[in-house]
C-alpha atoms as a PDB file:
ATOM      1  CA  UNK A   1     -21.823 -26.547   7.003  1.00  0.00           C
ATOM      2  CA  UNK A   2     -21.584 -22.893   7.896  1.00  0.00           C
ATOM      3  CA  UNK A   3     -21.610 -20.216   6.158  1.00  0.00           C
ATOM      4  CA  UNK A   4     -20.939 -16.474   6.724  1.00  0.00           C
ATOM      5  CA  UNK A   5     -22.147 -13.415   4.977  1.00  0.00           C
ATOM      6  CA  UNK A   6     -19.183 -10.768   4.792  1.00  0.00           C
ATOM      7  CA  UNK A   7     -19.421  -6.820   4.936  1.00  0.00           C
ATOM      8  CA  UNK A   8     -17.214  -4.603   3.588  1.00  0.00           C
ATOM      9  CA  UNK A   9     -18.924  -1.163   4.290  1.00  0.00           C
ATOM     10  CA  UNK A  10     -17.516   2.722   3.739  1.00  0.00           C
ATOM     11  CA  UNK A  11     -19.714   5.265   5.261  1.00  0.00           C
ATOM     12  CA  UNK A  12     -20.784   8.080   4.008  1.00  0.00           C
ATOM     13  CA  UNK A  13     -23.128   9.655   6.507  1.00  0.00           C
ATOM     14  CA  UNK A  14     -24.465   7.940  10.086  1.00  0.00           C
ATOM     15  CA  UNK A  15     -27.919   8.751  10.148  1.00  0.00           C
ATOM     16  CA  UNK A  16     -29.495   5.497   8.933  1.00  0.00           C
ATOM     17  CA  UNK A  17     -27.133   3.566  11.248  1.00  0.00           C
ATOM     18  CA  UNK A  18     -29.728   3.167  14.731  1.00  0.00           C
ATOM     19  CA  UNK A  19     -31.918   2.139  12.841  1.00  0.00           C
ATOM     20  CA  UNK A  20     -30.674   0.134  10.311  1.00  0.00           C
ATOM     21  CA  UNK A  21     -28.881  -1.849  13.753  1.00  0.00           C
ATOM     22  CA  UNK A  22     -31.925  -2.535  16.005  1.00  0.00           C
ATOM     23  CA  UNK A  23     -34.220  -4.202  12.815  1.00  0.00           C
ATOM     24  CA  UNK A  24     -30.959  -5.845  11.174  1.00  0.00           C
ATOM     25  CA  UNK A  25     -30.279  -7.154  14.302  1.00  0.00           C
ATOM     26  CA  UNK A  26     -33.675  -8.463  14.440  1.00  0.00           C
ATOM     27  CA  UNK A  27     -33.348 -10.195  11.022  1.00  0.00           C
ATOM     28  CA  UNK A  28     -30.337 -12.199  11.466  1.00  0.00           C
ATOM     29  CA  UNK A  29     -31.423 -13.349  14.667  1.00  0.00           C
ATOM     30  CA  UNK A  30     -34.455 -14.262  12.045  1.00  0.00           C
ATOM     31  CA  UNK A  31     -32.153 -16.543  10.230  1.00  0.00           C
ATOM     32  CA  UNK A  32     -30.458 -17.741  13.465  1.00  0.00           C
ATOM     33  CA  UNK A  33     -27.189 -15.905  12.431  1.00  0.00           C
ATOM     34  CA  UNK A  34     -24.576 -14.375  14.361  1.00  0.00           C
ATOM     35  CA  UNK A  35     -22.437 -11.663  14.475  1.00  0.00           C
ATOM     36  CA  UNK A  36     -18.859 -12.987  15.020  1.00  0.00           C
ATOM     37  CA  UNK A  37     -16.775  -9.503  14.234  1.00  0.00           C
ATOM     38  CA  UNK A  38     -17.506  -6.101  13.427  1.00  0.00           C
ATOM     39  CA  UNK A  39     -14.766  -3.760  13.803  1.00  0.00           C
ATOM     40  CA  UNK A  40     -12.426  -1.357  12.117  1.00  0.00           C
ATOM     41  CA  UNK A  41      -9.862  -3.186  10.099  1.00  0.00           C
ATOM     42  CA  UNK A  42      -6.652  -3.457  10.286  1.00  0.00           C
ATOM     43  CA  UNK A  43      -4.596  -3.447   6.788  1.00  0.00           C
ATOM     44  CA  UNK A  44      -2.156  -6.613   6.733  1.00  0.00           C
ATOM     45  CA  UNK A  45      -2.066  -5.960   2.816  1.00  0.00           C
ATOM     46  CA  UNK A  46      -3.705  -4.188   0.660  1.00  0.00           C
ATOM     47  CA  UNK A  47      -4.629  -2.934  -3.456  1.00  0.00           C
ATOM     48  CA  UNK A  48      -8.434  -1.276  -3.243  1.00  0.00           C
ATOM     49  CA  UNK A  49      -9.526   1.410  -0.574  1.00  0.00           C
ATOM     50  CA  UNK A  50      -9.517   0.555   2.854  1.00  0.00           C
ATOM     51  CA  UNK A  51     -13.658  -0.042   4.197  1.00  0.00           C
ATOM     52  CA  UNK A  52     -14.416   1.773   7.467  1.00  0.00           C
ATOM     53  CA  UNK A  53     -15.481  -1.310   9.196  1.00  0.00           C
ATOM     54  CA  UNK A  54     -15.759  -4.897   8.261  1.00  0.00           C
ATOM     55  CA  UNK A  55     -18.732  -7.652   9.813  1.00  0.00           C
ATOM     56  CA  UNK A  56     -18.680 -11.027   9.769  1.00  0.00           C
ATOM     57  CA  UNK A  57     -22.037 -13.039  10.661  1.00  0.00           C
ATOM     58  CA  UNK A  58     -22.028 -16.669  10.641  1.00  0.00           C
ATOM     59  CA  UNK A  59     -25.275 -18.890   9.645  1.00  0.00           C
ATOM     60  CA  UNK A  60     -25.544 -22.708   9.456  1.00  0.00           C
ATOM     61  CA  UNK A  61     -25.366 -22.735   5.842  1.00  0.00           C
ATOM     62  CA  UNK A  62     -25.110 -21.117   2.654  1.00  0.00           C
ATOM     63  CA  UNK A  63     -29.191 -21.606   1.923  1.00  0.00           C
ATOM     64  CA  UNK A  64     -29.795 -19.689   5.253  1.00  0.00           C
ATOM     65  CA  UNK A  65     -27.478 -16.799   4.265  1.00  0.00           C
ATOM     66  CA  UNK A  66     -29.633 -16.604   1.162  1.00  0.00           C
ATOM     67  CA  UNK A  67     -32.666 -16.450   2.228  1.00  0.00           C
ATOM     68  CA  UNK A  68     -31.376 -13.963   5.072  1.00  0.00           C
ATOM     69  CA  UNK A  69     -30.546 -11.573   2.124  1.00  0.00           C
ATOM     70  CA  UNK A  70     -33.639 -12.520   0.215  1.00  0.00           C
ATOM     71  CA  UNK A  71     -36.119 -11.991   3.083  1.00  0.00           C
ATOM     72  CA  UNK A  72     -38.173  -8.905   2.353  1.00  0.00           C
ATOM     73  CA  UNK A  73     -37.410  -7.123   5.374  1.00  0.00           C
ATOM     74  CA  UNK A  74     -33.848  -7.089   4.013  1.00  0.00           C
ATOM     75  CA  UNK A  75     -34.899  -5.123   0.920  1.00  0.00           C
ATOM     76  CA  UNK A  76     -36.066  -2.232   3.096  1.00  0.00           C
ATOM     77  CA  UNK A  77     -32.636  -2.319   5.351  1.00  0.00           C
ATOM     78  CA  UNK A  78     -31.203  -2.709   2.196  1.00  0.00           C
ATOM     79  CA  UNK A  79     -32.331   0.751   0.631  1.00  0.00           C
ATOM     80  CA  UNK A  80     -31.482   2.198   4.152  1.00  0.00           C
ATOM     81  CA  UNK A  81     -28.160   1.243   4.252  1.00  0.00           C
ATOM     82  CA  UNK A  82     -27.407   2.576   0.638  1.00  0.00           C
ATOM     83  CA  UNK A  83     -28.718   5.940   1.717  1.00  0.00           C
ATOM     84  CA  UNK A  84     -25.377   6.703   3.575  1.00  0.00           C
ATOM     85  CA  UNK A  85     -22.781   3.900   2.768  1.00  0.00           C
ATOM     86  CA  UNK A  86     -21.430   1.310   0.435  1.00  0.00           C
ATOM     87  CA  UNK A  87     -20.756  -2.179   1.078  1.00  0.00           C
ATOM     88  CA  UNK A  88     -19.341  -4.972  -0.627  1.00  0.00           C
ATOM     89  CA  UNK A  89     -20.874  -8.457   0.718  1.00  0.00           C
ATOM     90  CA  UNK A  90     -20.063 -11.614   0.519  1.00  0.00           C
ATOM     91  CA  UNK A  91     -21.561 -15.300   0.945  1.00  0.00           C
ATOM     92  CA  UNK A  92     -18.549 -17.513   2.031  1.00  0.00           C
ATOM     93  CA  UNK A  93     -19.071 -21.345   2.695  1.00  0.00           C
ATOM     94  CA  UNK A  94     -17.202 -22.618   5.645  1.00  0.00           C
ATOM     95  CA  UNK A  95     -14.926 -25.570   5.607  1.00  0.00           C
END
């Protein structure tokens, strides 16, 4: 069943972002994931801040999302991503 990791991210400065895009990239493709939208939201509704952009990548299941945010490599994208933004992610299980 699939399942897709969810990204609610605020930025706070760009400079990690080339980076952090060409090897994150790299990893999902790792974990045979794919990005299905990344964008700017748009507010339908709303109670908590607004994130500057939203992603959505899918993976075959919940175990490969895991160990996608498990992998090693992550931790390192990880600590570059928290150097100039916030996120809030999810693991949702398809239906």
């Amino acid at each position: 069943m699939a399942a897709y990791a969810i990204g609610a991210l605020t930025v706070r400065n760009t400079d990690w972002q080339k980076e952090y895009g060409e090897k994150m990239a790299l990893l999902i493709r790792k974990y045979d994931g794919k990005v299905i939208a990344k964008s700017a939201p748009q507010v339908l509704e709303a109670v908590n801040p607004t994130p500057d952009a939203v992603v959505v990548i899918e993976f075959a299941s919940a175990e490969q999302v895991q160990a996608w945010y498990d992998d090693p490599d992550h931790a390192l994208l990880k600590q570059l991503r928290r150097s100039g933004s916030d996120i809030d992610l999810l693991l949702v299980k398809g239906l």
